[in-house]
PDB file of N, CA and C in Angstrom:
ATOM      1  N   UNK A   1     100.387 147.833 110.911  1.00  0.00           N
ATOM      2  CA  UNK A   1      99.632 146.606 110.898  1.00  0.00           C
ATOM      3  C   UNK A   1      98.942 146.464 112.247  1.00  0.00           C
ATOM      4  N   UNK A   2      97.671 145.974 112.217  1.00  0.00           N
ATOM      5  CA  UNK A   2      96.690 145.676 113.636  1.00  0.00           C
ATOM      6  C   UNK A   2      97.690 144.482 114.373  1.00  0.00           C
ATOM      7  N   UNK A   3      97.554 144.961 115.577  1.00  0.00           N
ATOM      8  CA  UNK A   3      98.072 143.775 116.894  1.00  0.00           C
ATOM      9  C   UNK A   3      97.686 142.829 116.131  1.00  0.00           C
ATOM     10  N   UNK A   4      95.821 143.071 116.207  1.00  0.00           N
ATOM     11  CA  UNK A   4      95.216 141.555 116.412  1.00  0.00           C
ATOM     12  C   UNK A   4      95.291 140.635 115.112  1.00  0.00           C
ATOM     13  N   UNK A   5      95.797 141.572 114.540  1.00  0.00           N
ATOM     14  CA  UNK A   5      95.886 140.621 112.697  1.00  0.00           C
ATOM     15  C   UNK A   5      97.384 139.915 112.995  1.00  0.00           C
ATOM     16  N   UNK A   6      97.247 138.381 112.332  1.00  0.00           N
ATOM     17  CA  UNK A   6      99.011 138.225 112.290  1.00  0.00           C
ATOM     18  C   UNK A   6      98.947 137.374 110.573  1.00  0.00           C
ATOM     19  N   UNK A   7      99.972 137.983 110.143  1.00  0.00           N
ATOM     20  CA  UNK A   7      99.991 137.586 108.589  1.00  0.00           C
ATOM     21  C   UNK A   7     100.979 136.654 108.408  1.00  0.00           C
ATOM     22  N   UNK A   8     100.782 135.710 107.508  1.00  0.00           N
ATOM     23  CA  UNK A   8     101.695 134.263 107.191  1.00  0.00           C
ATOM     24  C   UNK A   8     101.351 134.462 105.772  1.00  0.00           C
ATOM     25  N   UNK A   9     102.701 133.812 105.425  1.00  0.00           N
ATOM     26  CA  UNK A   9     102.924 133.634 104.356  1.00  0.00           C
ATOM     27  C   UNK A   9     103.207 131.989 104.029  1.00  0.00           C
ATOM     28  N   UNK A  10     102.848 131.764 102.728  1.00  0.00           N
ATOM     29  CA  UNK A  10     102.612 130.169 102.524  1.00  0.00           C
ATOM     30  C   UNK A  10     103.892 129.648 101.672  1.00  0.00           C
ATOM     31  N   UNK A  11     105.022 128.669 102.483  1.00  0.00           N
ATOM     32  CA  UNK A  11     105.881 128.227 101.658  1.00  0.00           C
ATOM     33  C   UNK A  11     107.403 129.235 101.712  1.00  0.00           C
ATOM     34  N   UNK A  12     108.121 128.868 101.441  1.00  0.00           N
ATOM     35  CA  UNK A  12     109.615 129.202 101.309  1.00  0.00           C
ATOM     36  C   UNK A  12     110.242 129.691  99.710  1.00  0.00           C
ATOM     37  N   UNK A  13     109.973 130.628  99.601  1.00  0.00           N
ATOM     38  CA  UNK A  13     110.105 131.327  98.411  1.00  0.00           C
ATOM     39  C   UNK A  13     110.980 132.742  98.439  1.00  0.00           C
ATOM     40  N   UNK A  14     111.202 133.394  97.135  1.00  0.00           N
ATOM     41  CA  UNK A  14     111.881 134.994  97.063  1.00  0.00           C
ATOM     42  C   UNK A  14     111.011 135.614  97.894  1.00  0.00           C
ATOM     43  N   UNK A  15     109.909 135.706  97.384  1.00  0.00           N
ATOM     44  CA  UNK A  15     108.723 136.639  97.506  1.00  0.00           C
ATOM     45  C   UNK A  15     108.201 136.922  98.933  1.00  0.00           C
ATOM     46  N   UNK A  16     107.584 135.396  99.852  1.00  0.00           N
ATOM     47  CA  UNK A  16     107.846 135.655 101.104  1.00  0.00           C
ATOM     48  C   UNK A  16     108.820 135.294 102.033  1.00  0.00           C
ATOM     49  N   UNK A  17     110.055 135.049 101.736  1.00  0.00           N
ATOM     50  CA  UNK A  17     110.948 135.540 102.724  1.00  0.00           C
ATOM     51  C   UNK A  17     111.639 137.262 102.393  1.00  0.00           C
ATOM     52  N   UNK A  18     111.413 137.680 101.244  1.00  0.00           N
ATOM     53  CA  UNK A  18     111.755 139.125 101.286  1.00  0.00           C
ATOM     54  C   UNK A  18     110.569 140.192 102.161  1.00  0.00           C
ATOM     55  N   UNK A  19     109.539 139.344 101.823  1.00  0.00           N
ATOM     56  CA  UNK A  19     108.051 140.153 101.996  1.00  0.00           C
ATOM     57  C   UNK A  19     108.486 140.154 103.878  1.00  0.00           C
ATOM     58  N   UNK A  20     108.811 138.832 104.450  1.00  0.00           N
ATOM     59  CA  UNK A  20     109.479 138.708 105.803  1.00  0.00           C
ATOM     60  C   UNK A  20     110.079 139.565 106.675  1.00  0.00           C
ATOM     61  N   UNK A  21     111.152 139.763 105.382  1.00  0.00           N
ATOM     62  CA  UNK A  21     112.442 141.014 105.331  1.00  0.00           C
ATOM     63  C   UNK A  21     111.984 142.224 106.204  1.00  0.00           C
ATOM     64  N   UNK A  22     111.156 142.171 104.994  1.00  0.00           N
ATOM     65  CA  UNK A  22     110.463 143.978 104.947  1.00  0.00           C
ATOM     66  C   UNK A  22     109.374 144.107 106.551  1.00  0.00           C
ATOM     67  N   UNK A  23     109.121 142.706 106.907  1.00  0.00           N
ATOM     68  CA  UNK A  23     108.070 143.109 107.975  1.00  0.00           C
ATOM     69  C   UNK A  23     106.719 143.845 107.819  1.00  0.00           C
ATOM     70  N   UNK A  24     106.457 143.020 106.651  1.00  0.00           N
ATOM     71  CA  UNK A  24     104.900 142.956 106.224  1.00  0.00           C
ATOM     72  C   UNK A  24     104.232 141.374 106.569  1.00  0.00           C
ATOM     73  N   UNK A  25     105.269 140.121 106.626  1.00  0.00           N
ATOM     74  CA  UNK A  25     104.611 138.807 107.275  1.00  0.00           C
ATOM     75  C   UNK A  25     105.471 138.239 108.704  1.00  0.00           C
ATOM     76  N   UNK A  26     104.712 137.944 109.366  1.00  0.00           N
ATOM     77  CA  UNK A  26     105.000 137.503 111.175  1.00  0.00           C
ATOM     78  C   UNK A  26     105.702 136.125 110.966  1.00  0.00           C
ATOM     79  N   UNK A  27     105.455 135.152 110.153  1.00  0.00           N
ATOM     80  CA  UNK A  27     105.541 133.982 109.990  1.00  0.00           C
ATOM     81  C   UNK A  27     105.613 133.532 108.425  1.00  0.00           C
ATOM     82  N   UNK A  28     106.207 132.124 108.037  1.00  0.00           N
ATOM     83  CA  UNK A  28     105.837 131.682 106.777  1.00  0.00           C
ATOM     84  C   UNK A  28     105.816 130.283 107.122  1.00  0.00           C
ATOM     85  N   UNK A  29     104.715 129.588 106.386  1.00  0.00           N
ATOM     86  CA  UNK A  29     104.739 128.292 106.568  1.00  0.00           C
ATOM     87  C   UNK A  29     105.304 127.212 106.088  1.00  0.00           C
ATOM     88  N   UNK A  30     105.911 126.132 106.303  1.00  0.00           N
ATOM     89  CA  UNK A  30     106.948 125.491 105.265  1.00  0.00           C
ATOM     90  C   UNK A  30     107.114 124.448 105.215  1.00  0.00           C
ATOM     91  N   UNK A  31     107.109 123.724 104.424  1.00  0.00           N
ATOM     92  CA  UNK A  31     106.709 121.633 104.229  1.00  0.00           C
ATOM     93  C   UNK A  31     108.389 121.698 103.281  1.00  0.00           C
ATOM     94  N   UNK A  32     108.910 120.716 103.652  1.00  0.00           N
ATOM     95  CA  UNK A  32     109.893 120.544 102.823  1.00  0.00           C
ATOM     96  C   UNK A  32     110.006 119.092 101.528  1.00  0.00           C
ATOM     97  N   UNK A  33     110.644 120.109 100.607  1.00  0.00           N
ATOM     98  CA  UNK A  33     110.253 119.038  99.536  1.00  0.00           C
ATOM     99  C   UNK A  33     110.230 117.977  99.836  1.00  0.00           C
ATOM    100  N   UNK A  34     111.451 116.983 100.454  1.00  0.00           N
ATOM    101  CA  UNK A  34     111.739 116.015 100.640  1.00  0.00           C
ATOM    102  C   UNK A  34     110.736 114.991 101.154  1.00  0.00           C
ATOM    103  N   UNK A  35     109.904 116.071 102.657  1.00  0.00           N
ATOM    104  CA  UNK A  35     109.294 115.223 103.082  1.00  0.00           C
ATOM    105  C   UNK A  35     107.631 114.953 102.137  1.00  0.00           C
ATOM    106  N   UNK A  36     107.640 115.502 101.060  1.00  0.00           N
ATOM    107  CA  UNK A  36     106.423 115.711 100.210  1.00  0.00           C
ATOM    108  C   UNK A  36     106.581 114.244  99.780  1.00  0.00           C
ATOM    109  N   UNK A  37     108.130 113.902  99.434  1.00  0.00           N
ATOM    110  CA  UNK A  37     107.827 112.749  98.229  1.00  0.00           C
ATOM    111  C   UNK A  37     107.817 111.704  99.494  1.00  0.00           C
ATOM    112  N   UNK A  38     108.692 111.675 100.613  1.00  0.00           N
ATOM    113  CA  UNK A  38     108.823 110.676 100.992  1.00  0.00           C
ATOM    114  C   UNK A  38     107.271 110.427 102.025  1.00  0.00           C
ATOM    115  N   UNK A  39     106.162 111.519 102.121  1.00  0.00           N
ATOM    116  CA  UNK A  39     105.082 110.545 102.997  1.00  0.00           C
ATOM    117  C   UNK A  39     104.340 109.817 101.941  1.00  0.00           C
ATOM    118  N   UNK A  40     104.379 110.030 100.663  1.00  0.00           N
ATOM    119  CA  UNK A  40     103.441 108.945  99.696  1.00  0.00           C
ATOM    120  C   UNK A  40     104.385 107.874  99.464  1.00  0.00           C
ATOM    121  N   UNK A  41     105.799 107.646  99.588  1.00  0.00           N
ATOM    122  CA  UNK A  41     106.665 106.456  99.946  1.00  0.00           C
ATOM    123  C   UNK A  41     105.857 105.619 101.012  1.00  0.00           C
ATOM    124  N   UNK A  42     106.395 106.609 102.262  1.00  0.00           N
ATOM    125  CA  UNK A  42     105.723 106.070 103.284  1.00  0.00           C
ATOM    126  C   UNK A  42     104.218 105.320 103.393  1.00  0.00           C
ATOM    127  N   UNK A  43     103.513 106.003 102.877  1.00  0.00           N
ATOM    128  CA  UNK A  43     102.223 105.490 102.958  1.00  0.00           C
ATOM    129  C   UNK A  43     102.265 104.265 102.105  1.00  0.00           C
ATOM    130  N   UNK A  44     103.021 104.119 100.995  1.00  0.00           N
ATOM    131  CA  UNK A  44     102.684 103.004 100.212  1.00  0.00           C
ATOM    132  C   UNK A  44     103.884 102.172 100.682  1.00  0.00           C
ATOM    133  N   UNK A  45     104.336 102.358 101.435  1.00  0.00           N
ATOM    134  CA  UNK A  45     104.865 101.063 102.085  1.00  0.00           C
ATOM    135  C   UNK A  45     104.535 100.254 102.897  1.00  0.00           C
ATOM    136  N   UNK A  46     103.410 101.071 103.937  1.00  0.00           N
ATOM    137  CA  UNK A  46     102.750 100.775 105.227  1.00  0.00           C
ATOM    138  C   UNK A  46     101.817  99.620 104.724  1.00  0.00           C
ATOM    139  N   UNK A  47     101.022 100.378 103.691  1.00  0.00           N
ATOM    140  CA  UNK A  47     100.112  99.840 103.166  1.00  0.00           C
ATOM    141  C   UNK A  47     100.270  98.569 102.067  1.00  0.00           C
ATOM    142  N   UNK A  48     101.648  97.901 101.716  1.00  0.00           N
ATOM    143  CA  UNK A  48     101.901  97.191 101.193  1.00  0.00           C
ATOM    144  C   UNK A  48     102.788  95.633 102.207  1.00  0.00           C
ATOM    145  N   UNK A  49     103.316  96.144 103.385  1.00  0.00           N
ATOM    146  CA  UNK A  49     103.093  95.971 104.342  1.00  0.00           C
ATOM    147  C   UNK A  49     101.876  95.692 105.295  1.00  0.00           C
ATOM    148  N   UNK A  50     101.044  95.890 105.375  1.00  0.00           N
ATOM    149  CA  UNK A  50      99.642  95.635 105.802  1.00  0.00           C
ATOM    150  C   UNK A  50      99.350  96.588 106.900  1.00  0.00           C
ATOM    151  N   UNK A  51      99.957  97.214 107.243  1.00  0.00           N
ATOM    152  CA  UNK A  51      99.808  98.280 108.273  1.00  0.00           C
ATOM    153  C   UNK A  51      98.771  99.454 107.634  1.00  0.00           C
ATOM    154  N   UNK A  52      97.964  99.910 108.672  1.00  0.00           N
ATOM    155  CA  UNK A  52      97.022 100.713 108.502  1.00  0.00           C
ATOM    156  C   UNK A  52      96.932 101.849 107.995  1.00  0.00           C
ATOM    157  N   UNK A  53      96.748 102.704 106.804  1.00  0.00           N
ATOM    158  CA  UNK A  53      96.733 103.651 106.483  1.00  0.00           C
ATOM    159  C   UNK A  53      95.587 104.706 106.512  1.00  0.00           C
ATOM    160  N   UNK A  54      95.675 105.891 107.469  1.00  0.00           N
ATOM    161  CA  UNK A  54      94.493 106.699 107.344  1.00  0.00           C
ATOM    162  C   UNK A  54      94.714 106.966 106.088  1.00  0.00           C
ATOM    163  N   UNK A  55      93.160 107.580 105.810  1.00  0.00           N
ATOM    164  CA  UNK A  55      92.816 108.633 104.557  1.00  0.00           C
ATOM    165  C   UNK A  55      93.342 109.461 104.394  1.00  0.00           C
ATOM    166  N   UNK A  56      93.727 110.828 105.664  1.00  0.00           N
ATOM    167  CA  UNK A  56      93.995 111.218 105.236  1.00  0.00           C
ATOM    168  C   UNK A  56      95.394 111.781 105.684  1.00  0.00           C
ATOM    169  N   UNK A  57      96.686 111.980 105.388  1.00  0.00           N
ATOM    170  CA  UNK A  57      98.136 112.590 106.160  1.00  0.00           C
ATOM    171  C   UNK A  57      98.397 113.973 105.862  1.00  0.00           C
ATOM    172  N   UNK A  58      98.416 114.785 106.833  1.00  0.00           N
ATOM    173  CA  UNK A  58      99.146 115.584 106.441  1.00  0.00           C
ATOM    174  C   UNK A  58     100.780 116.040 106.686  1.00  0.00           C
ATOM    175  N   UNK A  59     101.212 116.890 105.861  1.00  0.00           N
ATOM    176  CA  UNK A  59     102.420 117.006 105.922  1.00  0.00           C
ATOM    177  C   UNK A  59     103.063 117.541 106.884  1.00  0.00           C
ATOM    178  N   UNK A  60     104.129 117.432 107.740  1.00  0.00           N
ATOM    179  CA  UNK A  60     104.771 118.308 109.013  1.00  0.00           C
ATOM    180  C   UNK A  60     105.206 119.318 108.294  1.00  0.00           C
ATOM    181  N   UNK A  61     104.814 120.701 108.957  1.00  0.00           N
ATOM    182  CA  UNK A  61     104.962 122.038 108.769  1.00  0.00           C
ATOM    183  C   UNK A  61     105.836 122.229 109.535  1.00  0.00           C
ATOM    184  N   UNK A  62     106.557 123.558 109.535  1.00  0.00           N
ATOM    185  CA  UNK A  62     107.159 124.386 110.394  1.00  0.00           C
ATOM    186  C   UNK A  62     106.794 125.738 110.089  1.00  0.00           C
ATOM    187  N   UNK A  63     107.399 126.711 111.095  1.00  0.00           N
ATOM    188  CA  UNK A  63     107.109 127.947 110.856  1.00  0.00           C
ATOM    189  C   UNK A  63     108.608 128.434 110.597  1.00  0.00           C
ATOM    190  N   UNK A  64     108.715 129.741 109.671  1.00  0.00           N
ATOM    191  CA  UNK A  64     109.607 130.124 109.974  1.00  0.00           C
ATOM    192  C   UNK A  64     109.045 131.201 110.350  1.00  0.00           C
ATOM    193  N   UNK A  65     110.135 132.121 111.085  1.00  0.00           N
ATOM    194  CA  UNK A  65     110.492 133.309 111.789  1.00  0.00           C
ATOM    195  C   UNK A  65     110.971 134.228 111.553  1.00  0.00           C
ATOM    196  N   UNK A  66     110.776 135.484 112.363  1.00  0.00           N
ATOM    197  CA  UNK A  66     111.629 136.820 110.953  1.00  0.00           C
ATOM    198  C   UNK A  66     113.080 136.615 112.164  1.00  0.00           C
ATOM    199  N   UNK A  67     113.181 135.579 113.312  1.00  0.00           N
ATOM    200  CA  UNK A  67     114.153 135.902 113.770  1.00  0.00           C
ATOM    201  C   UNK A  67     115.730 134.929 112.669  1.00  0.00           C
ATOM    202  N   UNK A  68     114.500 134.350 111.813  1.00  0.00           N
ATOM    203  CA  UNK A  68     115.508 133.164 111.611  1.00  0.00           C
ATOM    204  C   UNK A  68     115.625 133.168 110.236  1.00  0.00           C
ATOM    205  N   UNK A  69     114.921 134.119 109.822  1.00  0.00           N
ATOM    206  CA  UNK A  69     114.786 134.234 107.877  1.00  0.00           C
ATOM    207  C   UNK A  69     116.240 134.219 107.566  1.00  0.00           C
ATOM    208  N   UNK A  70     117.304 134.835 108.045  1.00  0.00           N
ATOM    209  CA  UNK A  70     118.366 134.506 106.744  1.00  0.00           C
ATOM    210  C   UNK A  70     119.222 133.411 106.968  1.00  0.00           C
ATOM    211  N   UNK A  71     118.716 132.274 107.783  1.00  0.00           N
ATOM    212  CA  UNK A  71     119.395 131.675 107.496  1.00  0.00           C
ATOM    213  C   UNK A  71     118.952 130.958 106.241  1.00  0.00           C
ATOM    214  N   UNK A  72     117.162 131.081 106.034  1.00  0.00           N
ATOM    215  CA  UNK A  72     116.830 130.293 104.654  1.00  0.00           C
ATOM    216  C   UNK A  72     116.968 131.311 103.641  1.00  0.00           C
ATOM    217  N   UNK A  73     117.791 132.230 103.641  1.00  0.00           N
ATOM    218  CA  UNK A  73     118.480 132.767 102.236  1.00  0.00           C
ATOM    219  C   UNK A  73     119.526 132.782 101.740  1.00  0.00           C
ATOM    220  N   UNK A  74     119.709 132.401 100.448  1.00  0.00           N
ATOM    221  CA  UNK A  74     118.426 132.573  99.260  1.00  0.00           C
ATOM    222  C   UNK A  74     117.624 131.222  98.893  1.00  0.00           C
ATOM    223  N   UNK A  75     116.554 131.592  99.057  1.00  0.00           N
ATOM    224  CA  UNK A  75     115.374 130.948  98.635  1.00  0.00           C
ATOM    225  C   UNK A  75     116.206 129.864  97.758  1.00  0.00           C
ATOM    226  N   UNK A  76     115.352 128.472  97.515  1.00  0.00           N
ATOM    227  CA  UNK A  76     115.798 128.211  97.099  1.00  0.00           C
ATOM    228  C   UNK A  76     115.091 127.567  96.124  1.00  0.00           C
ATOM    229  N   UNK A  77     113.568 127.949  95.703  1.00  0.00           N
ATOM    230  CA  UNK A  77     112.543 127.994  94.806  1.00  0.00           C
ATOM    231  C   UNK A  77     111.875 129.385  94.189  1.00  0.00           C
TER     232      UNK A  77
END
């Protein structure tokens, strides 16, 4: 694989944390369910509340790491 290329993989799955494994991806990117449901909570609370809601939120990511892949195995989607 090129230095200058670095490959990610999208999400916490079999596929790329094995793909991880193998040292074909540098990184994988990862939103956790939980916090999926709870920022449209959030937002519709703010906003029912009267507090300001941007347009648009995005979700907190993390990366994982090939130093740290097994601890998220096995997948758990």
């Amino acid at each position: 694989m090129a230095e200058s290329i670095i490959v990610y993989a999208t999400g916490n799955n079999k596929i790329s944390l094995d793909l991880m494994k193998a040292g074909k991806v540098q990184g994988i990117r990862r939103e956790s369910a939980e916090a999926d449901g709870a920022l449209a909570l959030e937002t519709a609370i703010d906003y029912f509340n009267g507090l300001e809601v941007q347009p648009i939120r995005y979700l907190p990511a993390k990366v994982i790491r090939p130093e740290a892949v097994d601890s998220y195995h096995p997948a758990q989607w």
